[in-house]
N, C-alpha and C. Protein backbone atom coordinates (compact mmCIF):
# COMPACT_ATOMS: atom_id res chain seq x y z
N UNK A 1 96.44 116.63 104.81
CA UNK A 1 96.21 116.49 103.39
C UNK A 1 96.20 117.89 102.78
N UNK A 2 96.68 118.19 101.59
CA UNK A 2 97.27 119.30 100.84
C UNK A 2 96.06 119.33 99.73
N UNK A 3 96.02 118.24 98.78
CA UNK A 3 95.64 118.64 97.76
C UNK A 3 93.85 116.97 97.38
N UNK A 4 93.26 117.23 96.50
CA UNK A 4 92.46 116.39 96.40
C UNK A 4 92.34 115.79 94.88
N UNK A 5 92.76 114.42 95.03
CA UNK A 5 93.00 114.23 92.99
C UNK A 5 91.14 113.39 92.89
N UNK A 6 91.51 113.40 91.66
CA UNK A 6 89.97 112.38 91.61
C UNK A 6 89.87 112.67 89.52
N UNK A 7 89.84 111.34 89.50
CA UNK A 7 89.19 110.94 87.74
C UNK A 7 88.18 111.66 87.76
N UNK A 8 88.58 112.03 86.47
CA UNK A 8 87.51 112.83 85.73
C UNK A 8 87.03 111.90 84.31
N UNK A 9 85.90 112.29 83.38
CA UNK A 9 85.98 111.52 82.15
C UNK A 9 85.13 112.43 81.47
N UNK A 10 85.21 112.37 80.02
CA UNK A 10 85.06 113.29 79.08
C UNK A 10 83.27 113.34 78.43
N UNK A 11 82.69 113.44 78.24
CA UNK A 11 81.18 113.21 77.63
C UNK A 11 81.58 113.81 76.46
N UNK A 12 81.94 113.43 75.23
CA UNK A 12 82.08 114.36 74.25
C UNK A 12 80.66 114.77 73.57
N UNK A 13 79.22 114.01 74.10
CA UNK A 13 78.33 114.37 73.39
C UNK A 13 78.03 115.72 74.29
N UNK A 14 78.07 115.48 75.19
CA UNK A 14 77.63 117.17 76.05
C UNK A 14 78.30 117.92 76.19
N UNK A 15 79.95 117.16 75.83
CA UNK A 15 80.81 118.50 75.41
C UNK A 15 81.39 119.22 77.00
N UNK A 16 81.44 118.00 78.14
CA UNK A 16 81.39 118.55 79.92
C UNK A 16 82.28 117.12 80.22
N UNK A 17 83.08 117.72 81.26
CA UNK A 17 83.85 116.81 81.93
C UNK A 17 83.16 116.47 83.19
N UNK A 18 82.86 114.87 83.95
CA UNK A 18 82.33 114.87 84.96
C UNK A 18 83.22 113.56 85.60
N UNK A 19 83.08 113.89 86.99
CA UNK A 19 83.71 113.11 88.30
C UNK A 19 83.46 111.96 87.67
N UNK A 20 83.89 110.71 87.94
CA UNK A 20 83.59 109.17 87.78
C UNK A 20 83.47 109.18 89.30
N UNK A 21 83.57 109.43 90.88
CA UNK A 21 82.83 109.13 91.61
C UNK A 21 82.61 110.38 92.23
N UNK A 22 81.90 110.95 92.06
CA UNK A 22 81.44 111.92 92.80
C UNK A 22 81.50 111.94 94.16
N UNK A 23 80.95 110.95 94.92
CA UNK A 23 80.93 110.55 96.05
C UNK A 23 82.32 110.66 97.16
N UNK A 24 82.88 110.09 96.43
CA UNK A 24 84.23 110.07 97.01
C UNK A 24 85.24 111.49 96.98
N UNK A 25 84.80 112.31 96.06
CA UNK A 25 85.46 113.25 95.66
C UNK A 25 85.06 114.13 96.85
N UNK A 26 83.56 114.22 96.98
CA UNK A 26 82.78 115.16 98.13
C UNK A 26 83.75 115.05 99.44
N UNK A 27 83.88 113.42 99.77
CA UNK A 27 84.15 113.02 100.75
C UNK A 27 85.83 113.20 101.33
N UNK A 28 87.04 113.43 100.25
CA UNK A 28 87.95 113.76 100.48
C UNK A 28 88.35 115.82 100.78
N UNK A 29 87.00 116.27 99.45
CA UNK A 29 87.32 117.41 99.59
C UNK A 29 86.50 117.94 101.24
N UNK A 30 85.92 117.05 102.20
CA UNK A 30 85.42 117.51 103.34
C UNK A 30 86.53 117.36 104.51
N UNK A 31 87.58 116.38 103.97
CA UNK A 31 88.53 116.82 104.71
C UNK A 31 89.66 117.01 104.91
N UNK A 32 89.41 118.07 103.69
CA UNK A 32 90.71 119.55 103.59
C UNK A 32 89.65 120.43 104.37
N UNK A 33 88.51 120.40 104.86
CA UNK A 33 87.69 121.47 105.71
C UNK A 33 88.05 122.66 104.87
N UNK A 34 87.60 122.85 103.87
CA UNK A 34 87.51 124.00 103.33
C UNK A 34 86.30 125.32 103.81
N UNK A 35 86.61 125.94 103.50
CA UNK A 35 86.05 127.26 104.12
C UNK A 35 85.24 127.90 103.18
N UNK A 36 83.81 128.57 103.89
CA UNK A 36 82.75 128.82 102.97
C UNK A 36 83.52 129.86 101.54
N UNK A 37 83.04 129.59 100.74
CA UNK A 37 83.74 130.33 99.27
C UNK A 37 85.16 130.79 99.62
N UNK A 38 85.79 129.55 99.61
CA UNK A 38 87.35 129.35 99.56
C UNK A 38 87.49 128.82 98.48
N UNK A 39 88.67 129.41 97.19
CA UNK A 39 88.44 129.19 95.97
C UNK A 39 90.09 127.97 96.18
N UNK A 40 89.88 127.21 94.73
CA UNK A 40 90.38 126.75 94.58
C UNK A 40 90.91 126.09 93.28
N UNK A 41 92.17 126.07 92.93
CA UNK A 41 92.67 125.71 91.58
C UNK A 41 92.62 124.20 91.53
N UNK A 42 92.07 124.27 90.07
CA UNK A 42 91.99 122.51 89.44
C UNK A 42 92.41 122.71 88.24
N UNK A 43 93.63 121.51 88.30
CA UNK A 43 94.40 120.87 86.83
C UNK A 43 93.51 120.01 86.47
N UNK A 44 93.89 119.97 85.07
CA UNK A 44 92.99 118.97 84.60
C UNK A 44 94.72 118.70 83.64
N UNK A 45 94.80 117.28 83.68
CA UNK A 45 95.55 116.33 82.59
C UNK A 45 95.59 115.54 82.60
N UNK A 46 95.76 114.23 81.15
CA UNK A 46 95.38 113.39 81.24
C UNK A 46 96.28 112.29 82.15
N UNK A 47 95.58 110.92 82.54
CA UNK A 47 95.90 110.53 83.47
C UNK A 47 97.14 109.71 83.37
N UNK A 48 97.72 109.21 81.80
CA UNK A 48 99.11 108.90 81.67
C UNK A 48 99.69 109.75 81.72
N UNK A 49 99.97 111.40 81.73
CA UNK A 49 100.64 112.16 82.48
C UNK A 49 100.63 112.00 83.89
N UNK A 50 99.45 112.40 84.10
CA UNK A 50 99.73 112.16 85.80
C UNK A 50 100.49 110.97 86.63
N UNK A 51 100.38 109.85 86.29
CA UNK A 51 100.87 108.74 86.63
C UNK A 51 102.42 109.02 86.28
N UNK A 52 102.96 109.47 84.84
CA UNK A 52 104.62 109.75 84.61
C UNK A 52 104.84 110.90 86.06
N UNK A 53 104.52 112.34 85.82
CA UNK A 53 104.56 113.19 86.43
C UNK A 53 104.94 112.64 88.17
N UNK A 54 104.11 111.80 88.90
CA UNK A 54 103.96 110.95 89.89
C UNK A 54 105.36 110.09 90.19
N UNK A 55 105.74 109.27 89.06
CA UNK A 55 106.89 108.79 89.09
C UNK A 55 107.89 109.70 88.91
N UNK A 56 108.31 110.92 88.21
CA UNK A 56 109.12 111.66 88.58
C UNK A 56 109.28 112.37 89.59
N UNK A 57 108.63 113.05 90.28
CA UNK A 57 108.06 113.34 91.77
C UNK A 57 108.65 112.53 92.75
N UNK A 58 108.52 111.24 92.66
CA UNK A 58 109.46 109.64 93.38
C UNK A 58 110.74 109.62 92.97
N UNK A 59 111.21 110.05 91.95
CA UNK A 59 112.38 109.81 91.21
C UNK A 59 113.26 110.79 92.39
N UNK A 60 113.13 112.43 91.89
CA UNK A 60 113.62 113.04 92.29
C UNK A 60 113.10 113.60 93.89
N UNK A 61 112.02 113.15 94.44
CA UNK A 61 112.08 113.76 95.73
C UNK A 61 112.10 112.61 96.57
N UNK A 62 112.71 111.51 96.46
CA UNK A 62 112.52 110.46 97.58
C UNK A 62 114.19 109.68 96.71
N UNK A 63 114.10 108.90 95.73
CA UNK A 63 115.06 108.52 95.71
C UNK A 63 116.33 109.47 95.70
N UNK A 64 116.82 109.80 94.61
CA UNK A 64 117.58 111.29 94.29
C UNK A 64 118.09 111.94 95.82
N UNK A 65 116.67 112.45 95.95
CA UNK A 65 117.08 113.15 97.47
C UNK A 65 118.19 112.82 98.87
N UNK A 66 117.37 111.44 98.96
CA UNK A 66 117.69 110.42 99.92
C UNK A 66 119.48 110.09 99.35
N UNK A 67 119.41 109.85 98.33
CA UNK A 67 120.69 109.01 97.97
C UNK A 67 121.82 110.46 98.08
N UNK A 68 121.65 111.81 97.29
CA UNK A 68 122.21 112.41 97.69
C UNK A 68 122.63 113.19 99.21
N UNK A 69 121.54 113.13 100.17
CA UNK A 69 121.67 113.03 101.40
C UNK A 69 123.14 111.97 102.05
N UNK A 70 122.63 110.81 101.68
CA UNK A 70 124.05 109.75 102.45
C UNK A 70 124.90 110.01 101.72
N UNK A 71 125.38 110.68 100.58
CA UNK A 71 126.67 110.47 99.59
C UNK A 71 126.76 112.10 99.91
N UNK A 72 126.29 113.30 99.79
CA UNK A 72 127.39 114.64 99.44
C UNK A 72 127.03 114.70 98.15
N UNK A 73 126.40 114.20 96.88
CA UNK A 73 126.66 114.98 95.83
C UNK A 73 125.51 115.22 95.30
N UNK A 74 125.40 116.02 94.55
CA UNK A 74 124.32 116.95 94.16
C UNK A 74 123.21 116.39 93.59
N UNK A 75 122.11 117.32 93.28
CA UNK A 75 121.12 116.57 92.79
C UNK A 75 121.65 116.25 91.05
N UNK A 76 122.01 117.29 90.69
CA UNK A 76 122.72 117.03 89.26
C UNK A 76 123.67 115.69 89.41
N UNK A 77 124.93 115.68 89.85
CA UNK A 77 125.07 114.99 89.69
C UNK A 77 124.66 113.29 89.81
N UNK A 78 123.88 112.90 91.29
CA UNK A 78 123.18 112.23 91.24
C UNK A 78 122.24 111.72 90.04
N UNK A 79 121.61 112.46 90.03
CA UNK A 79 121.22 112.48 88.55
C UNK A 79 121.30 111.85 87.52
N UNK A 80 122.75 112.34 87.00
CA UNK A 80 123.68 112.01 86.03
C UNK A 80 124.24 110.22 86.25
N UNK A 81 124.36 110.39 87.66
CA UNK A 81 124.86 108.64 87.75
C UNK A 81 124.01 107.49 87.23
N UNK A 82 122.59 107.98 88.01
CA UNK A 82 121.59 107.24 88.04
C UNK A 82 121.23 106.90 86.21
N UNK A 83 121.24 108.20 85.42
CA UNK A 83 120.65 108.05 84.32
C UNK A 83 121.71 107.44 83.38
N UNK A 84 123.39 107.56 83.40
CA UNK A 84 124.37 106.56 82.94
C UNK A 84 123.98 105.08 83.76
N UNK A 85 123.92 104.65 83.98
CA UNK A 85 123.63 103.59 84.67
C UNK A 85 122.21 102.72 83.96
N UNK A 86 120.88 103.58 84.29
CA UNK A 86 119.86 102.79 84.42
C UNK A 86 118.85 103.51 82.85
N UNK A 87 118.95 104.28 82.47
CA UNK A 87 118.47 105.08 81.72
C UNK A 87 118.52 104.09 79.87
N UNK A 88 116.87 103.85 79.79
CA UNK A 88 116.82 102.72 78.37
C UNK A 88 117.82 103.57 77.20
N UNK A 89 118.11 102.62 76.49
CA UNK A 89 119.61 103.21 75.31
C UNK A 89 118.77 104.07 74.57
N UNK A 90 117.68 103.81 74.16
CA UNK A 90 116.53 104.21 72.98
C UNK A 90 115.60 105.18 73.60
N UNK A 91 115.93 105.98 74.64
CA UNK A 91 115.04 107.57 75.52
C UNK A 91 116.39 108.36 75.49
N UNK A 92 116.26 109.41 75.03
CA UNK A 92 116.99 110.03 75.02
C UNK A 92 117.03 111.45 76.39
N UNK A 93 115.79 111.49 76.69
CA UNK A 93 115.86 112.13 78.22
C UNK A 93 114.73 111.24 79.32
N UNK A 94 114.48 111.92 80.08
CA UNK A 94 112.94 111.44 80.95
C UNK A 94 112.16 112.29 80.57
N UNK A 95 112.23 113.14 80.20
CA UNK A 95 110.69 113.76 79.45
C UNK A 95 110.15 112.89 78.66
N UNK A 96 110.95 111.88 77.67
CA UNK A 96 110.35 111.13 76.63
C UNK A 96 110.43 109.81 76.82
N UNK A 97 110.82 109.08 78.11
CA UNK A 97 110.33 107.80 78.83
C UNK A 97 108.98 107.66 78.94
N UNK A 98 108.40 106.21 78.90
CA UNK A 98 107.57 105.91 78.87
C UNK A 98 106.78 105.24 80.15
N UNK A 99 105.43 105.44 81.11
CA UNK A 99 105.21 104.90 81.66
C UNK A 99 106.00 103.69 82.87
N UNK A 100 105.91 103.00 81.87
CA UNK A 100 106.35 101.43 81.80
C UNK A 100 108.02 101.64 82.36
N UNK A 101 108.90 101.73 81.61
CA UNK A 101 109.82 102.50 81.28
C UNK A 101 110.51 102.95 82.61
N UNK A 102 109.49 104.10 82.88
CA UNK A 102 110.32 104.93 83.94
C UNK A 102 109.81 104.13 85.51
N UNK A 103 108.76 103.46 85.27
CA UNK A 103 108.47 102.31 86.69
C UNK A 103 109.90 101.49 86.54
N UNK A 104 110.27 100.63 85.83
CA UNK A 104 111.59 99.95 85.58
C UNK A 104 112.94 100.65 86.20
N UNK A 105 112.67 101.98 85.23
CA UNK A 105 113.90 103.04 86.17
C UNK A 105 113.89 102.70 87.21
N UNK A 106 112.70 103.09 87.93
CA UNK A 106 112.68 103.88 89.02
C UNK A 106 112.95 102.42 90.43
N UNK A 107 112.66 101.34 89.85
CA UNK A 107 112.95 100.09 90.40
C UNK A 107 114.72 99.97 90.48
N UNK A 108 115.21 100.22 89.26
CA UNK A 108 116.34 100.17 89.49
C UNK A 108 117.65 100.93 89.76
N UNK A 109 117.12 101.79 90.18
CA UNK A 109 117.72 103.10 90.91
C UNK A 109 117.67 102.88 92.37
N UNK A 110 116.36 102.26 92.86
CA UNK A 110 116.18 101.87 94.21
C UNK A 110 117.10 100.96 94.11
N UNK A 111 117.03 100.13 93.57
CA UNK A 111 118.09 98.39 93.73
C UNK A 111 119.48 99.45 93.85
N UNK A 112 120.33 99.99 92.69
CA UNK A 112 121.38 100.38 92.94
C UNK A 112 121.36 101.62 94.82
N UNK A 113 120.59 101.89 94.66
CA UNK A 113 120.87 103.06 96.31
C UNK A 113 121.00 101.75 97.50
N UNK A 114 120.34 100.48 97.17
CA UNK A 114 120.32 100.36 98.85
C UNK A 114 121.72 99.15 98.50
N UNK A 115 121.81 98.45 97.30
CA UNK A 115 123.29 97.30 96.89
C UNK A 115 124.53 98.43 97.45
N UNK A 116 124.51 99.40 96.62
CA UNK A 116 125.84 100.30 95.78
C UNK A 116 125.56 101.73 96.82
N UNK A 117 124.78 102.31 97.45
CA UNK A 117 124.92 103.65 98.04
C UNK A 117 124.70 102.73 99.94
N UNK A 118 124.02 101.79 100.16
CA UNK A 118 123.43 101.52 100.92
C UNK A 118 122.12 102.48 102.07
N UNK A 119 121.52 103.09 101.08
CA UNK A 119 119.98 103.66 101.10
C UNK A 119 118.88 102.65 100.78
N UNK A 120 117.97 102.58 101.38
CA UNK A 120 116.65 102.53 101.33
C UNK A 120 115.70 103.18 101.24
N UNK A 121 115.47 103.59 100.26
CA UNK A 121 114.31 104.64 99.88
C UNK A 121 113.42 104.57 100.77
N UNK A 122 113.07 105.46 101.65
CA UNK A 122 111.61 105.31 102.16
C UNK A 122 110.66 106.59 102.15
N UNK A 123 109.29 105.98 102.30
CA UNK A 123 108.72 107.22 102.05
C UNK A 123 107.12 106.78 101.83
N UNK A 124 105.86 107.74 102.01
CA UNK A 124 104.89 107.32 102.47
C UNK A 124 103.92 105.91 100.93
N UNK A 125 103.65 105.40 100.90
CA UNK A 125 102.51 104.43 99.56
C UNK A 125 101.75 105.39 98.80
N UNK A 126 101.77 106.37 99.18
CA UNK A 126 100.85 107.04 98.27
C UNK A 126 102.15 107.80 97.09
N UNK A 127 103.11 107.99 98.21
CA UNK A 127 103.65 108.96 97.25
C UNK A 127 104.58 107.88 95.77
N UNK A 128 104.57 106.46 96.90
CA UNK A 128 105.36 105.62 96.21
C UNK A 128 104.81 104.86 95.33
N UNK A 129 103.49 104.83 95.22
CA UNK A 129 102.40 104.10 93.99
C UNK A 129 101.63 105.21 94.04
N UNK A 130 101.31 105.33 92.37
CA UNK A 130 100.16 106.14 92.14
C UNK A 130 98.92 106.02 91.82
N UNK A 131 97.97 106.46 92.82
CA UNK A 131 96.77 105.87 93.03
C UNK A 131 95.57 106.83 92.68
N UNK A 132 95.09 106.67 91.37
CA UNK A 132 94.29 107.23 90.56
C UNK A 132 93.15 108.27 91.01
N UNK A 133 92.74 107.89 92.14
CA UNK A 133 91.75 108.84 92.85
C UNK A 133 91.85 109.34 94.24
């Protein structure tokens, strides 16, 4: 394990961000075995980013990857196929897809790799659902 996510939520009366389970948070960051005053960087964003961010991450390092692996062509172009193809008429990139949206993509990008490339995306549940804490 690399990194440790965990919900956060806002108190705007105290004006402090705090864990929603503390417990669990302790319990993952014990095993990255971190080391006495070993520092460490924390993002903070909100969690419909994270969840898009997550699905692009899947997009391009598991499907994308994979499909350009059995075919020879690039990640650009790959890319380019996938988003003529499957990409809603009314988004004009994936920066400005929605949630919803880019789960749909990302469903049907898999359908076209394993019909039309004959790939099967594979790759670990965590990376392939995004799981909030």
């Amino acid at each position: 394990m690399s990194h440790v996510n965990a919900i956060a939520a806002w108190d705007e009366e105290r004006g402090t961000l705090h864990l929603v389970d503390q417990m669990a948070f302790n319990a993952r960051m014990r095993r990255l075995k971190p080391g006495q005053g070993e520092s460490f960087v924390v993002r903070v964003e909100r969690e419909a980013d994270a969840k898009k961010h997550h699905q692009l991450k899947w997009y391009y390092g598991y499907i994308v990857k994979q499909c350009c692996q059995a075919t020879g062509y690039t990640v650009v172009e790959m890319d380019y196929l996938f988003r003529a193809e499957h990409m809603p008429r009314d988004v004009e990139t994936l920066s400005l897809i929605s949630y919803e949206q880019m789960a749909d993509y990302n469903v049907n990008c898999e359908k076209t790799a394993a019909e039309e490339i004959g790939v099967i995306v594979v790759g670990p549940r965590e990376a392939r659902d995004y799981i909030a804490a």
